[in-house]
Protein backbone atom coordinates (compact mmCIF):
# COMPACT_ATOMS: atom_id res chain seq x y z
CA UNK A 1 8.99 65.51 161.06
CA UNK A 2 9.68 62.13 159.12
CA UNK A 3 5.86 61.58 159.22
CA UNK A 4 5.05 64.83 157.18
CA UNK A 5 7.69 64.73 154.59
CA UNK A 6 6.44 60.74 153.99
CA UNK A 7 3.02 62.35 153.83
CA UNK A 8 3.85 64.84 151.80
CA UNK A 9 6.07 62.41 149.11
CA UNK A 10 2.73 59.80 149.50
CA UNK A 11 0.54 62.67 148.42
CA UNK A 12 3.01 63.78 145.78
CA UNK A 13 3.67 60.25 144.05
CA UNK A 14 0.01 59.03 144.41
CA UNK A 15 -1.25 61.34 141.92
CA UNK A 16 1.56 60.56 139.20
CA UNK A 17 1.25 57.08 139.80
CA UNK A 18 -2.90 57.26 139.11
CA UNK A 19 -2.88 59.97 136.31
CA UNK A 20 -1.49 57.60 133.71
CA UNK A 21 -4.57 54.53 134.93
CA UNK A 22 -7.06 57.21 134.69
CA UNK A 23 -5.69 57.97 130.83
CA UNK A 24 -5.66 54.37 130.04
CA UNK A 25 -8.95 53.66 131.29
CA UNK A 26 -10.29 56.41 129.46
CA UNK A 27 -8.64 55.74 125.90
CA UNK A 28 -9.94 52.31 126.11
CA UNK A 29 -13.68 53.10 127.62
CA UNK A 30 -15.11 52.39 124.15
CA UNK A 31 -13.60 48.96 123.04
CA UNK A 32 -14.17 48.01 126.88
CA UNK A 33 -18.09 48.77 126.73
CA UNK A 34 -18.70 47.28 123.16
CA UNK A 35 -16.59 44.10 124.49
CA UNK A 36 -19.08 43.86 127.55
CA UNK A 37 -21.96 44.91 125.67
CA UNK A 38 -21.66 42.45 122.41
CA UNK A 39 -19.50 39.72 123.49
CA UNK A 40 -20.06 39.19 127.32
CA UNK A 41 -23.57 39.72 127.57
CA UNK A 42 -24.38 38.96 124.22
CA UNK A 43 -27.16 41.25 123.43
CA UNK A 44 -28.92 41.23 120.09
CA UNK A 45 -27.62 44.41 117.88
CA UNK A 46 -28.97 47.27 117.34
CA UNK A 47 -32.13 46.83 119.72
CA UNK A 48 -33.15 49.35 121.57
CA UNK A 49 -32.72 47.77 124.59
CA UNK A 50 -29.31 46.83 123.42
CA UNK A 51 -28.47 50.75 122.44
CA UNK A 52 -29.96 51.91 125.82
CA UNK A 53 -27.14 49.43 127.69
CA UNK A 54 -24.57 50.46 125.50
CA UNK A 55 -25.34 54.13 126.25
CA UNK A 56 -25.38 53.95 129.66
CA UNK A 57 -22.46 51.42 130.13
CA UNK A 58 -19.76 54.03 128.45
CA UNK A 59 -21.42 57.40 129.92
CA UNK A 60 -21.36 56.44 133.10
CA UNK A 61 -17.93 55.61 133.92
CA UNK A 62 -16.80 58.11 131.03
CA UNK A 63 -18.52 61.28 133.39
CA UNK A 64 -17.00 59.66 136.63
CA UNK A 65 -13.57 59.41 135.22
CA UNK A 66 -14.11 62.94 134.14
CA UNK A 67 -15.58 64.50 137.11
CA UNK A 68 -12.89 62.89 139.38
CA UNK A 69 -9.84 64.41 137.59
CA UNK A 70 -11.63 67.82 136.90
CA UNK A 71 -12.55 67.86 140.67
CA UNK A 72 -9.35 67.09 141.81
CA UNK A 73 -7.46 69.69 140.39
CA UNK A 74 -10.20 72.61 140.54
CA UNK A 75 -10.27 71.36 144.54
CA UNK A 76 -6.72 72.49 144.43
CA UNK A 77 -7.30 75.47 142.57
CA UNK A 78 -10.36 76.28 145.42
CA UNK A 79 -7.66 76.28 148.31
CA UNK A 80 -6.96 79.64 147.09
CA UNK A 81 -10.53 81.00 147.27
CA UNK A 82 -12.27 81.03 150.22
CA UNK A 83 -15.85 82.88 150.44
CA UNK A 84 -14.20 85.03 153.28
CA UNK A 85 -11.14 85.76 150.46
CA UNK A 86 -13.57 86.43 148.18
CA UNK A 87 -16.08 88.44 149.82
CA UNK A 88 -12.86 90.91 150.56
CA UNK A 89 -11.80 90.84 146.72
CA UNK A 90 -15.49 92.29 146.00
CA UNK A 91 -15.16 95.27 148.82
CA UNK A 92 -15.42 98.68 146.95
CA UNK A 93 -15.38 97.40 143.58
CA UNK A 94 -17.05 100.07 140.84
CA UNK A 95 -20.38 98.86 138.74
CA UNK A 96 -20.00 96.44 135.73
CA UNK A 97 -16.14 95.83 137.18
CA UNK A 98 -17.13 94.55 140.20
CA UNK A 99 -19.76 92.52 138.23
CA UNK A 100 -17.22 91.05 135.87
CA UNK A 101 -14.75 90.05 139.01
CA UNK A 102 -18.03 89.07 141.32
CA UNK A 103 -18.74 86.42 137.92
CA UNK A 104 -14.88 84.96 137.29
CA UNK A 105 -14.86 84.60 141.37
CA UNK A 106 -18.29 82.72 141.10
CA UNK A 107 -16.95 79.84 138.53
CA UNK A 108 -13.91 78.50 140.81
CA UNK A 109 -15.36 79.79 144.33
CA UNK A 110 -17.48 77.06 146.31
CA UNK A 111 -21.17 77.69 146.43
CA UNK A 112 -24.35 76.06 147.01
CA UNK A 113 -27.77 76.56 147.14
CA UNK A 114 -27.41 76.73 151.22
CA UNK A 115 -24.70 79.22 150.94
CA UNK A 116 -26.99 81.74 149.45
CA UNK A 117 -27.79 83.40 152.70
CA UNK A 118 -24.53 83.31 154.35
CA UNK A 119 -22.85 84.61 150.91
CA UNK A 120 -25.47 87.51 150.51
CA UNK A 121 -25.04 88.31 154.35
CA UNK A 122 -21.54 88.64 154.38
CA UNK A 123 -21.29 90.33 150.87
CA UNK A 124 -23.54 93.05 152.26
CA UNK A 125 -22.12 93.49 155.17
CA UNK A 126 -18.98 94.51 153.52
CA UNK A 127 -20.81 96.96 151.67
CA UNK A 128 -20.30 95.37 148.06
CA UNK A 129 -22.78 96.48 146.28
CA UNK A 130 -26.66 94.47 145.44
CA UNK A 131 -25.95 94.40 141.68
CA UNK A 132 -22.15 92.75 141.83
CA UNK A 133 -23.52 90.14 144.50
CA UNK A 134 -26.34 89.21 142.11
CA UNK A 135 -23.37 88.45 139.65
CA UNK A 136 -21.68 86.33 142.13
CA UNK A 137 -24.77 84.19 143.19
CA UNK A 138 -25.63 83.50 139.58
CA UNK A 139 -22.52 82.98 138.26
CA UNK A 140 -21.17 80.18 141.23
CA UNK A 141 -24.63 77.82 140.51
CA UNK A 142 -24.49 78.04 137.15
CA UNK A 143 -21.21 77.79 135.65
CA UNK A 144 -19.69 75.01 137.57
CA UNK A 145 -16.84 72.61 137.39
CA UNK A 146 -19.88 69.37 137.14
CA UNK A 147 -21.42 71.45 134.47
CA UNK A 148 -18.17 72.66 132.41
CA UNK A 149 -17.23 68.44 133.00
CA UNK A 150 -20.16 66.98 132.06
CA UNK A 151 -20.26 69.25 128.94
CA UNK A 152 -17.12 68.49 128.02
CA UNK A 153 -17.04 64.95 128.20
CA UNK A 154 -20.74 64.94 125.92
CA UNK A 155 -20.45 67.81 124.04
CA UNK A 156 -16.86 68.57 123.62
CA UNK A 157 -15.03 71.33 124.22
CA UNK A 158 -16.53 74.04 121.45
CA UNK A 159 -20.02 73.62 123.48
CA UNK A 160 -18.18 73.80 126.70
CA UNK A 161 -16.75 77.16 126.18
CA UNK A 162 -19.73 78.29 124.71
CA UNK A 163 -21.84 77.39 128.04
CA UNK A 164 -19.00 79.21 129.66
CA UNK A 165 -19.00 82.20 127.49
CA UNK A 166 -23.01 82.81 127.56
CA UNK A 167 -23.47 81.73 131.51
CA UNK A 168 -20.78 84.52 132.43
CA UNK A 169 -22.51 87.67 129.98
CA UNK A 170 -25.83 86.38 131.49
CA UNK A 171 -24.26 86.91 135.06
CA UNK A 172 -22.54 90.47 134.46
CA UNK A 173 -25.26 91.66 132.80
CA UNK A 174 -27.83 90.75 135.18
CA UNK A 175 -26.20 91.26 138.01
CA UNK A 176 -25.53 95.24 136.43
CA UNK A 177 -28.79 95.45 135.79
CA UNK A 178 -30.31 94.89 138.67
CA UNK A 179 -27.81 97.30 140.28
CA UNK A 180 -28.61 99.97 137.71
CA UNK A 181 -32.74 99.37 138.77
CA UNK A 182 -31.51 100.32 142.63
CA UNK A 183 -33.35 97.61 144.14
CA UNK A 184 -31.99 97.75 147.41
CA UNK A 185 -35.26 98.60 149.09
CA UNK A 186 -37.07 95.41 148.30
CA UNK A 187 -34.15 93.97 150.87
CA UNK A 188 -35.27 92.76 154.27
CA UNK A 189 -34.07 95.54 156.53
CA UNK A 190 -32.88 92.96 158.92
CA UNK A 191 -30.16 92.23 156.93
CA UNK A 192 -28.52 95.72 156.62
CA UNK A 193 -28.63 95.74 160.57
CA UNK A 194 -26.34 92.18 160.54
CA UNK A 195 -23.04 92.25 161.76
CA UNK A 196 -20.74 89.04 160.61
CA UNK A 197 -17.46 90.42 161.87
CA UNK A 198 -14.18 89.34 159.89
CA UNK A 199 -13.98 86.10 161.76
CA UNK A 200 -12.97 83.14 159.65
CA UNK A 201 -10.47 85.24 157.24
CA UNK A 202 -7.27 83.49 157.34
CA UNK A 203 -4.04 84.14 155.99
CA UNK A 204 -2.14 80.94 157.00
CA UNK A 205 -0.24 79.98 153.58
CA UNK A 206 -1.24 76.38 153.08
CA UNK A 207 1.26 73.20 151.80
CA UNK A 208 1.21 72.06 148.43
CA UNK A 209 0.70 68.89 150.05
CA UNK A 210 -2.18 70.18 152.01
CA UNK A 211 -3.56 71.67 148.82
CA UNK A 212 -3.22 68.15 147.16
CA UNK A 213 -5.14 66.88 150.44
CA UNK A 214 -7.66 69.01 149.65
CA UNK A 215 -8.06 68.40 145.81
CA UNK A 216 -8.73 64.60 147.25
CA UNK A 217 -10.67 66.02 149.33
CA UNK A 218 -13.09 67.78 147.13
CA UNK A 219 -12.99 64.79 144.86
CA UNK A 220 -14.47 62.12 147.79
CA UNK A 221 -16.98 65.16 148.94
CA UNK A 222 -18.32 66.15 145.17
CA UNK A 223 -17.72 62.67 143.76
CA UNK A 224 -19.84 60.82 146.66
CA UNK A 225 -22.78 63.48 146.17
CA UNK A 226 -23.47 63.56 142.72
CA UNK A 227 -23.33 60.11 141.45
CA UNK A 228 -26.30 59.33 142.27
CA UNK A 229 -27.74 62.18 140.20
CA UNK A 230 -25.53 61.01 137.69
CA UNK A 231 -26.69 57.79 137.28
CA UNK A 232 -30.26 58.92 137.17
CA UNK A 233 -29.86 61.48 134.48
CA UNK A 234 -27.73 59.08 132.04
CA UNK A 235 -30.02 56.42 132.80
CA UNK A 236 -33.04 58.92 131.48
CA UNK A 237 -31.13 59.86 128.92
CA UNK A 238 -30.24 56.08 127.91
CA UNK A 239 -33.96 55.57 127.73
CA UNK A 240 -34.62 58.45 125.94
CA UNK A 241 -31.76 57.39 123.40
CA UNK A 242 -32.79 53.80 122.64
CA UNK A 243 -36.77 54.48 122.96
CA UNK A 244 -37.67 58.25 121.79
CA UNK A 245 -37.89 58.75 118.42
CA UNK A 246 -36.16 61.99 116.73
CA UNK A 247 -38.63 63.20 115.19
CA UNK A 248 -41.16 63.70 118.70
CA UNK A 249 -38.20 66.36 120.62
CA UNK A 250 -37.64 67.87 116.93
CA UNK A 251 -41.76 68.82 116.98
CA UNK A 252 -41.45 70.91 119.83
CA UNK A 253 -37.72 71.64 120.99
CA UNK A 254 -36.60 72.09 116.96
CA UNK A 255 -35.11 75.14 115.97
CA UNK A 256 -38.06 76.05 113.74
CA UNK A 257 -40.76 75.98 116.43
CA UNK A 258 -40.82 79.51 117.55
CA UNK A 259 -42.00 79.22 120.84
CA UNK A 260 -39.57 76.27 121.70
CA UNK A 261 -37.11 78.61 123.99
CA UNK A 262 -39.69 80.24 125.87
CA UNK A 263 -41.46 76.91 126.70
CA UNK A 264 -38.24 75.32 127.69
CA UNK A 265 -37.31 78.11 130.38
CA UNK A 266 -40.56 77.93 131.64
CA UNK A 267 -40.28 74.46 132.09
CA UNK A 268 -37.13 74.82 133.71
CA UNK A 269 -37.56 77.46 136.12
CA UNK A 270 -39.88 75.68 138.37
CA UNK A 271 -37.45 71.88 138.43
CA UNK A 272 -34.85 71.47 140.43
CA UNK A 273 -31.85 69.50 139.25
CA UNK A 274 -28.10 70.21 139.54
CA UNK A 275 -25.85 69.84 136.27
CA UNK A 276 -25.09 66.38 136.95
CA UNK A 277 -28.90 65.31 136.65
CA UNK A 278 -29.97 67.28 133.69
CA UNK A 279 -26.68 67.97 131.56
CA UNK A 280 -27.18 63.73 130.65
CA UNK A 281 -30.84 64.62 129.42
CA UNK A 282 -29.99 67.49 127.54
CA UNK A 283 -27.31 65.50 125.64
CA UNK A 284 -29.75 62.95 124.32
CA UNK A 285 -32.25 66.13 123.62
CA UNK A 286 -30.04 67.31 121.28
CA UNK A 287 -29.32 63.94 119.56
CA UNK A 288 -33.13 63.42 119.28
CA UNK A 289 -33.51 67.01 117.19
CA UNK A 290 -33.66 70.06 119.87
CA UNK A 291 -31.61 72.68 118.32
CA UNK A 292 -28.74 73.88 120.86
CA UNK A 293 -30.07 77.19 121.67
CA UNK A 294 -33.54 75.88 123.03
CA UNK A 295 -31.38 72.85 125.32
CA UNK A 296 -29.27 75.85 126.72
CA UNK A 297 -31.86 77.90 127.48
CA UNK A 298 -33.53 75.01 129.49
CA UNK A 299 -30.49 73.90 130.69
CA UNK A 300 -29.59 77.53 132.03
CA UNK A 301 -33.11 77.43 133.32
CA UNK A 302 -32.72 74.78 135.42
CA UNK A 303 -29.53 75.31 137.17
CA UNK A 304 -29.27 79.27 137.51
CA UNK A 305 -32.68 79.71 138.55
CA UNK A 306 -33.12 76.57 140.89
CA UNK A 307 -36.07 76.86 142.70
CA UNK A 308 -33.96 75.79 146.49
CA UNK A 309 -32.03 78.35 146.13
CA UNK A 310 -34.99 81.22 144.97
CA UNK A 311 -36.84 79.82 148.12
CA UNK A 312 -34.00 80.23 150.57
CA UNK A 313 -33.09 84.02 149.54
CA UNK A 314 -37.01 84.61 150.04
CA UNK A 315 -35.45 85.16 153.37
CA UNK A 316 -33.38 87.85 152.95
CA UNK A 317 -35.31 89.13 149.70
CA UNK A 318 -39.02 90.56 149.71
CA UNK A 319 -40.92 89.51 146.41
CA UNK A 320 -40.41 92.15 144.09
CA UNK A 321 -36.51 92.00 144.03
CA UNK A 322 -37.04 87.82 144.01
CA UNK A 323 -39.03 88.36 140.67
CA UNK A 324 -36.93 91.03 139.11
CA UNK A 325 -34.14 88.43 140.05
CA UNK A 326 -35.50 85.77 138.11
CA UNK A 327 -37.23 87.72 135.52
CA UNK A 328 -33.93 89.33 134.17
CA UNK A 329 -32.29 86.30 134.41
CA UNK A 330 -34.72 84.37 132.84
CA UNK A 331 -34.77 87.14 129.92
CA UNK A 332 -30.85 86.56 129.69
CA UNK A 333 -31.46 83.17 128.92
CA UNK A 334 -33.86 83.52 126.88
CA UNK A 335 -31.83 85.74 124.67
CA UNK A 336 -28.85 83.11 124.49
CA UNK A 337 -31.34 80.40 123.65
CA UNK A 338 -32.61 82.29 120.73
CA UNK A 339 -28.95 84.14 119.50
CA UNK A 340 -28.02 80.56 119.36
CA UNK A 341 -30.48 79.21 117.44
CA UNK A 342 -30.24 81.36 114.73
CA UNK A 343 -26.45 80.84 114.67
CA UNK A 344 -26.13 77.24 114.83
């Protein structure tokens, strides 16, 4: 008994003890990196090797220290959504409803490119409709906590929202679409004849300080597997920001090349990246002169139509539905790119 309430006060005070370090190291990221940058290794100003440091020496550690609060408290936030819990939130939802809910539960519900089969199993199973799953499994991918983070931390929070925003009318509409179209014969029959059962639905009411285990948890688990992917896309993007000149993205990702969005999404479709990779990339895109609509659309592109996760629902999909997944999707995304090019 002692043991778990020390636990639980360790697991309580660590968290206000680190929150004000991880605000101090953040207010002070800038002075820190120009001190490195300019008067401990003493690089020449305004180089572009000396830019491309720069870049990468504040980015970095900025999208860690970002990613590692985010995570932490959206891990907590997760404890309360489990696929099983969610799955049963989606049974016997109406059309366009049921597609709204399916794409709110998709933002804070884990997901992954191998979860696509388990997911779609389970959701059909307990007969929630093709259309509303489609709004789940595009939804989870696309909008994120690493995405939402990363855009936030380069973009601020207007851009953020807007990501937000767009990704979720892209999901509900798709997803309503294709369960308008009645596509349910271009299923593998094998799946309607699966039976999952209701194992692994629990109702055990879970700690605080189990939940704060957990947001740690997440944190260490996230954290650990997309640094990497972090570090390659800011250093990219560092290159791209000290080397590439403004005017060569602006020739053919500019808001007045009209065939900048569809190029984009086609060039995106076929990569695979998660947000952590390519949201670095797309930052400096923008700074070099692609307008905001064509970097979302092949942003969008890249995550929510990720060509892992389009090859493992081959399985459980037959063609047709596979491209009338990705075609209306695609078209969604295309739409946004342009809407937002004209606006901003």
């Amino acid at each position: 008994m002692d043991i778990t309430i020390n636990k639980m006060k360790k697991n309580i005070i660590i968290p206000v003890v680190l929150l004000p370090v991880w605000f101090i190291l953040y207010h002070y990221l800038q002075p820190l990196t120009d001190w490195l940058v300019d008067s401990v290794l003493r690089l020449p100003a305004g180089s572009h090797l000396t830019e491309s440091i720069r870049f990468f020496i504040f980015e970095f550690p900025k999208v860690l220290l970002l990613l590692t609060l985010i995570i932490f408290f959206v891990g907590i936030i997760r404890t309360f959504f489990t696929p099983e819990r969610t799955r049963k939130a989606l049974e016997g939802k109406k059309t366009f409803t049921g597609n709204v809910l399916a794409s709110l539960l998709g933002i804070v519900t884990p997901f992954c490119s191998c979860s696509a089969i388990p997911l779609f199993l389970g959701f059909v199973e307990s007969g929630v409709p093709l259309g509303i799953t489609f709004s789940f499994l595009i939804s989870a991918p696309m909008i994120n906590e690493v995405a939402v983070i990363l855009l936030y931390g380069m973009f601020g929070w207007k851009t953020a929202l807007i990501y937000i925003v767009t990704g979720l009318v892209i999901a509900i509409v798709a997803g309503w679409v294709i369960g308008l179209l009645k596509l349910e014969k271009w299923v593998e029959p094998w799946v309607y004849e699966t039976k999952l059962g209701n194992a692994g639905i629990s109702e055990e009411k879970v700690s605080f300080s189990r939940r704060i285990d957990m947001g740690f948890s997440a944190v260490r688990e996230i954290v650990s597997k997309v640094w990497i992917y972090v570090a390659i896309g800011i250093a990219v993007g560092a290159g791209a920001h000290g080397y590439v000149p403004a005017e060569f993205m602006a020739s053919f990702m500019g808001k007045d090349v009209w065939y900048a969005v569809p190029l984009s999404v086609l060039i995106g479709i076929p990569l695979y990246s998660n947000a952590a990779g390519i949201i670095p990339i797309v930052s400096v895109l923008i700074e070099k002169g692609a307008s905001l609509g064509t970097a979302l659309a092949f942003m969008m592109a890249v995550i929510g139509l990720s060509l892992p996760e389009t090859i493992i629902l081959r399985k459980v999909l037959k063609l047709p539905l596979i491209f009338t997944f990705v075609g209306v999707v695609a078209s969604g995304i295309l739409i946004v790119g342009y809407l937002f090019n004209l606006i901003f």
